[in-house]
Protein backbone atom coordinates (compact mmCIF):
# COMPACT_ATOMS: atom_id res chain seq x y z
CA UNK A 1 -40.97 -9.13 -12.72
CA UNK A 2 -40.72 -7.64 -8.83
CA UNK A 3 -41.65 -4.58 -8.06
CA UNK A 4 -40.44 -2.44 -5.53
CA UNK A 5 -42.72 0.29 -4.64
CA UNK A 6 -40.84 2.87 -2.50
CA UNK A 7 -42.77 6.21 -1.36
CA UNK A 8 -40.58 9.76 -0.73
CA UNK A 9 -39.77 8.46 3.20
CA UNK A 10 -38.47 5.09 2.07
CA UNK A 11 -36.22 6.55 -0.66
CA UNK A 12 -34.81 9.40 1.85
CA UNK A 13 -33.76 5.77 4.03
CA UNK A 14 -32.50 3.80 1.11
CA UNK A 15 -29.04 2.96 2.15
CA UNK A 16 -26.01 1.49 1.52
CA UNK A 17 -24.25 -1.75 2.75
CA UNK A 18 -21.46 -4.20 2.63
CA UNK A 19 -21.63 -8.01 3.81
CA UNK A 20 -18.58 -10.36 4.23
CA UNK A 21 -20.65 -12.96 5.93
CA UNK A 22 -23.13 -12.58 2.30
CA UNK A 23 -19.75 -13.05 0.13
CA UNK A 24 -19.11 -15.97 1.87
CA UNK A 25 -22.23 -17.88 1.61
CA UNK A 26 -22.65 -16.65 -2.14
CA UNK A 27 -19.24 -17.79 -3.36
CA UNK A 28 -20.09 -21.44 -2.15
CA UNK A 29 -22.06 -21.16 -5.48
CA UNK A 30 -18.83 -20.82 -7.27
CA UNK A 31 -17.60 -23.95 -6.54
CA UNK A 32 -20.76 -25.73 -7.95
CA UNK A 33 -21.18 -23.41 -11.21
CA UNK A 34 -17.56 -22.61 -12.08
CA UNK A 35 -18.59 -22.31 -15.50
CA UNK A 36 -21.29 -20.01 -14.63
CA UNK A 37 -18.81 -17.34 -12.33
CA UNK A 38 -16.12 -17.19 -15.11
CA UNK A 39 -15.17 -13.86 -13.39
CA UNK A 40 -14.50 -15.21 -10.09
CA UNK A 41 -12.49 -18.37 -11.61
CA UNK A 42 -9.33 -17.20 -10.86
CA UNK A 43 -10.38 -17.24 -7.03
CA UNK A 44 -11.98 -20.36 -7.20
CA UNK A 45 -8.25 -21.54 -8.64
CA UNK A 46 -6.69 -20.07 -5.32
CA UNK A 47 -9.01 -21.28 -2.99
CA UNK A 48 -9.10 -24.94 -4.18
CA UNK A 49 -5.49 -25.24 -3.23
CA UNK A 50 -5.92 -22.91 0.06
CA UNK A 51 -8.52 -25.33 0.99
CA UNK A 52 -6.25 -28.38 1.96
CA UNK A 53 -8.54 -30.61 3.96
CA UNK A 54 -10.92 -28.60 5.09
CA UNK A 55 -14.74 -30.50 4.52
CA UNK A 56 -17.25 -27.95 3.15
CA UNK A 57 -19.69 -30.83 1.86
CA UNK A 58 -21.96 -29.36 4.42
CA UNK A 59 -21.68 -26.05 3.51
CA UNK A 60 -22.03 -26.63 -0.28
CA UNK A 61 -25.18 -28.67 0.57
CA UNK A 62 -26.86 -25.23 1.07
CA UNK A 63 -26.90 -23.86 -2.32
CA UNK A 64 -30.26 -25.01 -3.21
CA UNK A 65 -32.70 -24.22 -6.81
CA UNK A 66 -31.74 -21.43 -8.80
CA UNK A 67 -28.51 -21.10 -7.00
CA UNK A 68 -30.32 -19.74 -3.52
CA UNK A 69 -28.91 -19.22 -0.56
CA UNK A 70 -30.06 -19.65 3.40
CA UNK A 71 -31.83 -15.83 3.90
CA UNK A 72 -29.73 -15.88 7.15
CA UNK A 73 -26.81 -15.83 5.48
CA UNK A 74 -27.17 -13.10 3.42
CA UNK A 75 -29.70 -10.42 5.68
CA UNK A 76 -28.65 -7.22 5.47
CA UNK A 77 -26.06 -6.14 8.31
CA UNK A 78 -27.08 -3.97 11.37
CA UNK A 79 -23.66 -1.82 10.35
CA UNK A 80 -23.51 -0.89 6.96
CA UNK A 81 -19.08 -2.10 7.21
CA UNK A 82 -19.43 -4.96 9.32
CA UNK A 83 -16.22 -7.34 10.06
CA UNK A 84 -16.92 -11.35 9.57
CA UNK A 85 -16.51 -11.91 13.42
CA UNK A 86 -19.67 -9.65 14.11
CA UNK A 87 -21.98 -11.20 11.06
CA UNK A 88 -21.23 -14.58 12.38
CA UNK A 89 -21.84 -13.97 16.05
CA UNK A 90 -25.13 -13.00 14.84
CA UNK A 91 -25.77 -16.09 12.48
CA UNK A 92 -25.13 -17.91 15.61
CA UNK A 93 -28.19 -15.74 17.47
CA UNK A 94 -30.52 -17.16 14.91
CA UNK A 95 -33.28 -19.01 16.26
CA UNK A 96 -32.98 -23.08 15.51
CA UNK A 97 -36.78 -22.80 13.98
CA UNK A 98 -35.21 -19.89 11.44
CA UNK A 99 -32.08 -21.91 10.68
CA UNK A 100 -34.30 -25.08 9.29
CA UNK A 101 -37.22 -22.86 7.57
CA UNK A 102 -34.35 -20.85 5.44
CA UNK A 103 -32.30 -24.04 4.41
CA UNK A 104 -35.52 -25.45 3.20
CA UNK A 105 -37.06 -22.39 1.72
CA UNK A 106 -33.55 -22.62 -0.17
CA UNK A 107 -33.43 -26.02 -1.56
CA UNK A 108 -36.80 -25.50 -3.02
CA UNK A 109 -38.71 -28.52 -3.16
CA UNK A 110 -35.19 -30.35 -4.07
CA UNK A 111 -34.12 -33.50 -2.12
CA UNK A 112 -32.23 -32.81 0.89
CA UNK A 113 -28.66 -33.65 0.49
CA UNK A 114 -27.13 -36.42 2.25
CA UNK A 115 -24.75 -34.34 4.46
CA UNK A 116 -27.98 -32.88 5.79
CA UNK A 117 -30.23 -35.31 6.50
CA UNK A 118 -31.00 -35.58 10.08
CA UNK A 119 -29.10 -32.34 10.58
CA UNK A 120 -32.31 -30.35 9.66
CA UNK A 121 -33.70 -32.09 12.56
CA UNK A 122 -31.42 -30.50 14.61
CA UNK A 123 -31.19 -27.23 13.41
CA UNK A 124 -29.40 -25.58 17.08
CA UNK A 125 -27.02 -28.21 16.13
CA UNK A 126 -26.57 -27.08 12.54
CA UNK A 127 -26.70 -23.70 12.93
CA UNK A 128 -23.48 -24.09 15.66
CA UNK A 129 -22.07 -26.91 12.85
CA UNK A 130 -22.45 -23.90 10.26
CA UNK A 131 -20.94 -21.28 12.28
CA UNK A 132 -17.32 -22.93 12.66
CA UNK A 133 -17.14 -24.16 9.62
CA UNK A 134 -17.79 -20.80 7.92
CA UNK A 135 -15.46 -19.30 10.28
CA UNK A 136 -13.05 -22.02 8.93
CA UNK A 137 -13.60 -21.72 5.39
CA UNK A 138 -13.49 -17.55 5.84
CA UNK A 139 -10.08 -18.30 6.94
CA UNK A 140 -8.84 -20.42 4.78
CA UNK A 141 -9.78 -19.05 1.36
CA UNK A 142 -11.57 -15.71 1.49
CA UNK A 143 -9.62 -13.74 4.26
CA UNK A 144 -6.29 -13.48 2.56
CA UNK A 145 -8.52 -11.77 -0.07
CA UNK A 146 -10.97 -10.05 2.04
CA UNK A 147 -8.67 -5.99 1.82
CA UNK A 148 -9.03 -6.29 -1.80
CA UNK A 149 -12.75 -7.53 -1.96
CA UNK A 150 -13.68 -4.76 0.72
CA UNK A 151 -11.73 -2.22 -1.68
CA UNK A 152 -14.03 -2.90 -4.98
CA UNK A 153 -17.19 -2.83 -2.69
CA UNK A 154 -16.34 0.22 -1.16
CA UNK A 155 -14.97 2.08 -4.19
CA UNK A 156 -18.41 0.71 -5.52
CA UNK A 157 -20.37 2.41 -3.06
CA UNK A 158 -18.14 5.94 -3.57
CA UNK A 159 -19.25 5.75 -7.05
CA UNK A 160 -23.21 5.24 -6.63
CA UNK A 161 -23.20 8.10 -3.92
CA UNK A 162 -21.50 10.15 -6.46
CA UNK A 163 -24.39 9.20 -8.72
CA UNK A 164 -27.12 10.08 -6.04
CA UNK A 165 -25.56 13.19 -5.60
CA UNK A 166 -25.36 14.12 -8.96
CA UNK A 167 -28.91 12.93 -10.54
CA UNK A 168 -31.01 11.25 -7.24
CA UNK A 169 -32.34 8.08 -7.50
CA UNK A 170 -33.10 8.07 -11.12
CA UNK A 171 -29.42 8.57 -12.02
CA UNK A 172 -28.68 6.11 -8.95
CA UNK A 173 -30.31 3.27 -10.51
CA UNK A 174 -29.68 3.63 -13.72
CA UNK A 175 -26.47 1.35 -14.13
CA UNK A 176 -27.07 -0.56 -11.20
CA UNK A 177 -27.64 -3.58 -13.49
CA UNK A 178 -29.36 -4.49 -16.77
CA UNK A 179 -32.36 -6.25 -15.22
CA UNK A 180 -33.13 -2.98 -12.46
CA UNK A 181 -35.47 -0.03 -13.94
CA UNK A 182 -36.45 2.89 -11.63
CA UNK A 183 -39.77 4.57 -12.70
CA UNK A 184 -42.53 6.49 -10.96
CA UNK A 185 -41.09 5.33 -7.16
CA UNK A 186 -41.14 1.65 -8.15
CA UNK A 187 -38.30 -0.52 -8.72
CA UNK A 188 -38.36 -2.80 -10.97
CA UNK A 189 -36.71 -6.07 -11.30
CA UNK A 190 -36.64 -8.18 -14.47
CA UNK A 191 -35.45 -11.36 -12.23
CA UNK A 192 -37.17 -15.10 -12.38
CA UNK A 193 -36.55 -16.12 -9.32
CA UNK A 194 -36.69 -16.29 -6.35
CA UNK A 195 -40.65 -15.19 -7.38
CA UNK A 196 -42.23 -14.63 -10.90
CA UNK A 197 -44.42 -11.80 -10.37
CA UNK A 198 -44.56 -10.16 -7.26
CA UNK A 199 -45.50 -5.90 -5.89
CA UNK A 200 -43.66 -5.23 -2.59
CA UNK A 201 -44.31 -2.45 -0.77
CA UNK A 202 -41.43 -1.24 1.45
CA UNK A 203 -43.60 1.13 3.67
CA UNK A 204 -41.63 1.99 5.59
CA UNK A 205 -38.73 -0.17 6.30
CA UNK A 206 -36.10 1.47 4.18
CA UNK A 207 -34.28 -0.22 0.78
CA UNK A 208 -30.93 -1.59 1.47
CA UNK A 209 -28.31 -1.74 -1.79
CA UNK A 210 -25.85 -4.54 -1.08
CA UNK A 211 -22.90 -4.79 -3.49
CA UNK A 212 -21.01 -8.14 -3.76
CA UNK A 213 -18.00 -9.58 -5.01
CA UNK A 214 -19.86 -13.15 -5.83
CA UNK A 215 -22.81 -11.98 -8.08
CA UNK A 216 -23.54 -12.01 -11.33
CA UNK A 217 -27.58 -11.17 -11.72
CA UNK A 218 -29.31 -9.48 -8.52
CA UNK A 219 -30.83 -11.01 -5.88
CA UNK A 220 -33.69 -10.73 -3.01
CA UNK A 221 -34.70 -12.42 0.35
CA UNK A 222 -36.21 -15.63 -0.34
CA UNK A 223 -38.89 -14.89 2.37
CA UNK A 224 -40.02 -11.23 1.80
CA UNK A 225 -40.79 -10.52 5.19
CA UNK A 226 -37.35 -9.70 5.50
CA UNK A 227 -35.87 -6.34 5.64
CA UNK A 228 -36.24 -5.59 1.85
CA UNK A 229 -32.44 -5.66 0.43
CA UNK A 230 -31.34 -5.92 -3.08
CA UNK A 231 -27.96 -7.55 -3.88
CA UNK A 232 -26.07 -6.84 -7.01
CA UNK A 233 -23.14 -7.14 -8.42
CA UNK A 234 -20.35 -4.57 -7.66
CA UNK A 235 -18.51 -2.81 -10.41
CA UNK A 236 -15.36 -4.02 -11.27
CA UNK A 237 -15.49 -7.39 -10.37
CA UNK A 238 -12.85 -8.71 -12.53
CA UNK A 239 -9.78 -6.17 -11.29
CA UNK A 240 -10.41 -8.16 -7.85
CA UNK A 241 -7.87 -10.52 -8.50
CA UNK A 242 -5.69 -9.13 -11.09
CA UNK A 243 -2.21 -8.61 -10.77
CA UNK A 244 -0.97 -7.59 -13.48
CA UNK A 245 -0.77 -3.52 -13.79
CA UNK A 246 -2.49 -2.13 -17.12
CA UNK A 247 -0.45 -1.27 -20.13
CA UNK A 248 1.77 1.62 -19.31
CA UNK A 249 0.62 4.72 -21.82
CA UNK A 250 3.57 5.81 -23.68
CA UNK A 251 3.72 8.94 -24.26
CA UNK A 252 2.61 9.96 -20.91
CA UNK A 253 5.25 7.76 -19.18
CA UNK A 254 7.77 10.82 -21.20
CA UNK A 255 5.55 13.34 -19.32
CA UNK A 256 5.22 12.35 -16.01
CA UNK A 257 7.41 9.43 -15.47
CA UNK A 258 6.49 5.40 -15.91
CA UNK A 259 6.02 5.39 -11.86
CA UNK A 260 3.10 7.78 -11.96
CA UNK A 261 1.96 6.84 -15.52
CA UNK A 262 1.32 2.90 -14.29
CA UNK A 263 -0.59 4.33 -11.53
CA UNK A 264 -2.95 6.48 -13.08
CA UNK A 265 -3.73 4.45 -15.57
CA UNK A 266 -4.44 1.31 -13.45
CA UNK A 267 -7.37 3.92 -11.48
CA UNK A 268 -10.24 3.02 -14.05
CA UNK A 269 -12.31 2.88 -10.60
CA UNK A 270 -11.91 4.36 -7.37
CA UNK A 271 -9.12 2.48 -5.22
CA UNK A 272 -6.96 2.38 -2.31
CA UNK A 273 -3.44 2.86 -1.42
CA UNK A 274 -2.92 -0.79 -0.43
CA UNK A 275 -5.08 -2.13 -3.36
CA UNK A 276 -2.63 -0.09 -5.68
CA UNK A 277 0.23 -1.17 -3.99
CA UNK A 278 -0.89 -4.61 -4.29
CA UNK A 279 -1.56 -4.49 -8.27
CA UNK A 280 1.52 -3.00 -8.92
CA UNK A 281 4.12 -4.68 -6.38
CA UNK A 282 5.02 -2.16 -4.70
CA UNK A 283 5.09 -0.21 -1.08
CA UNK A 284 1.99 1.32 0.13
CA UNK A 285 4.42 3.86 0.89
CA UNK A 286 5.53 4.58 -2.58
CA UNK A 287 2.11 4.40 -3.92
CA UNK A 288 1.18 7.52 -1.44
CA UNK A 289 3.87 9.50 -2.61
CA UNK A 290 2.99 9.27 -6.29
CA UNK A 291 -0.29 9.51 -5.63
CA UNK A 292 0.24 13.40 -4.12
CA UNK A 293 2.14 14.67 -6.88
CA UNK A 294 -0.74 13.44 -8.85
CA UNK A 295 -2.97 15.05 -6.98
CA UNK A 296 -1.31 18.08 -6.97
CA UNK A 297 -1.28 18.20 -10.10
CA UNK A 298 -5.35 17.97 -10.37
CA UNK A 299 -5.12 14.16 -12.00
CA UNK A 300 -7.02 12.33 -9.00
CA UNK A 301 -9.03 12.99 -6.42
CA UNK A 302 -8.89 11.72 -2.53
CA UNK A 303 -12.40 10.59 -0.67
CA UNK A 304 -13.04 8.45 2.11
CA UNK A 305 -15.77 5.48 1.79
CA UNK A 306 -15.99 3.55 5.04
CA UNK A 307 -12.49 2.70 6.98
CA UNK A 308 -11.05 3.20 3.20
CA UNK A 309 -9.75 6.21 1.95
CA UNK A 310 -9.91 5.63 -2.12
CA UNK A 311 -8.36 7.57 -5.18
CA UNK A 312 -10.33 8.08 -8.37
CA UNK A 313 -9.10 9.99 -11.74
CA UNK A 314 -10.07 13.41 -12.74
CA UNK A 315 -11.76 14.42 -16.11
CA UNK A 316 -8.26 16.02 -16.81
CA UNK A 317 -6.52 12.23 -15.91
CA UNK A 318 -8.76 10.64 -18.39
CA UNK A 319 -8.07 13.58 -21.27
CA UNK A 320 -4.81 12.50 -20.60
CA UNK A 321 -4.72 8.71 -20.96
CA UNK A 322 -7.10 9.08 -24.19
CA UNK A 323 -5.35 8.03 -27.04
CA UNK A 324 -4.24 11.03 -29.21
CA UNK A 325 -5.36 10.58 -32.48
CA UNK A 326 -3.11 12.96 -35.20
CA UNK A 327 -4.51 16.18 -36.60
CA UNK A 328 -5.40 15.42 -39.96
CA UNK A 329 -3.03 17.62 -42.06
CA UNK A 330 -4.42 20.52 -44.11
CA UNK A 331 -5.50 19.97 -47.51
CA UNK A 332 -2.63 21.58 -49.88
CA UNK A 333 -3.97 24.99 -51.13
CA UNK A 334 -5.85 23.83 -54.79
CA UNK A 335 -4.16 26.01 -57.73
CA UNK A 336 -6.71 28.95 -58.74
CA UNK A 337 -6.16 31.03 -62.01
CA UNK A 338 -4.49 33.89 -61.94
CA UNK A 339 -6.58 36.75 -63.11
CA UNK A 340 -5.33 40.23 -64.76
């Protein structure tokens, strides 16, 4: 059990965040545990043959106990919507001393791997080594994807500041995940590792909420000196990469047309024009049109999270895509005497 203890000043400075550099360091995990990231399989499928030869031995070698990760490759951005460029200009900032304590803090005790030995003893060297070949492997197998990825996270964070809006922090953390409790200004987390039992006060320094693509429990700094940040995983995970659009409701494709029928039904989360357009094979441009109508209409709403501007259904949408189940007929009038 952690516990987060988080007094009125730290709540009113709890904020929001998205990492690309994170996603990339946590889906090297992936390629280890495939049968452990069933939801990101389909990814790992892509990636393997977007890889060609491109050697990420080295990069793999990270992942150390418990499936942790270097802390400065996941520390919480300076921009809440950084691009990849910035986050890895900074990894390459990192101070050599830094570079070797978090690689070794994150293998735990465990051997180091081969492809590291000697490198640890050079850690200006590795951390330069590390840089270009992330910037490599970004390119190669998580770029093409990154407008989708950045969609879900984003359409994520719409939906949590709908829930602080609506019922503050106790309504905020309520479905962040199974293992996160919010009670009395301390957050709890039923995690058992990277630490068994641990109180942190934040005093101070602000809680950052990190959605991410590659998660599928929630996760903390190894060292917790660092900024406090708590990773988890983002909702709708699965529709990342999915292609194929959702059944198309029938008789609402009579009412409105199969066009705008597809489309509202494939918004069971906040999205964007080009994620739409990308689910259902179409134009942006196409997508935009239908999308007014339905807005006119009062079926979805239009709000803008970060560079994204992202669609969600109303309450009136959702009546309308619920099945209809039949009126039960009346029961037949029962015979009664006749009386004089």
């Amino acid at each position: 059990m952690i516990e987060l203890r988080l007094d009125v000043e730290d709540l009113a400075d709890t904020r929001f965040v998205i990492s690309p550099l994170a996603e990339a360091a946590l889906s090297l995990r992936v390629w280890l545990l495939p049968h452990y990231y069933v939801l990101q399989l389909p990814w790992l499928r892509s990636a393997a043959a977007a890889l060609g030869d491109l050697d990420i031995r080295l990069l793999l070698a990270l992942v150390g106990a418990h499936r942790a990760v270097p802390d400065f490759l996941t520390a919480r951005p300076d921009d809440p919507l950084p691009d990849f460029a910035a986050e890895l200009d900074r990894v390459r900032r990192v101070p050599p001393g830094k570079i070797a304590a978090d690689v070794r803090a994150a293998l735990q005790g465990r051997p180091v791997p081969a492809v590291l030995t000697g490198e640890l003893d050079r850690p200006a060297r590795l951390r330069d080594r590390l840089a270009d070949l992330l910037a490599a492997y970004w390119d190669a197998v998580l770029a093409p994807h990154w407008p989708r990825m950045r969609g879900v996270l984003e359409a994520d964070l719409l939906y949590r500041a709908q829930r602080l809006a609506r019922g503050g922090a106790r309504l905020l953390f309520a479905d962040l995940h199974p293992t996160i409790r919010w009670r009395a200004g301390m957050l709890r987390l039923d995690l058992s590792y990277p630490h068994t039992e641990l109180r942190i006060p934040i005093t101070g320094r602000g809680l950052v909420l990190m959605p991410a693509v590659f998660l599928r429990t929630p996760g903390l700094p190894l060292n917790m000196n660092e900024p406090p940040l708590v990773s988890y995983p983002a909702r709708g995970i699965a529709t990342v990469w999915e292609t194929a659009p959702p059944t198309r409701p029938g008789v609402l494709t009579d009412l409105i047309g199969r066009p705008k029928a597809t489309l509202l039904a494939c918004l069971d989360g906040p999205a964007s024009t080009t994620d739409l357009a990308r689910r259902l094979g179409v134009t942006p441009g196409a997508v935009s049109q239908h999308l007014a109508v339905l807005r006119d209409a009062g079926l979805v709403t239009r709000s803008r999270a970060g560079r994204s501007v992202l669609y969600a259904r109303t309450a009136l949408g959702d009546r309308l895509l619920r099945p209809q189940t039949p009126a039960p007929a009346p029961d037949a009038p029962s015979a009664r005497p006749l009386h004089p």
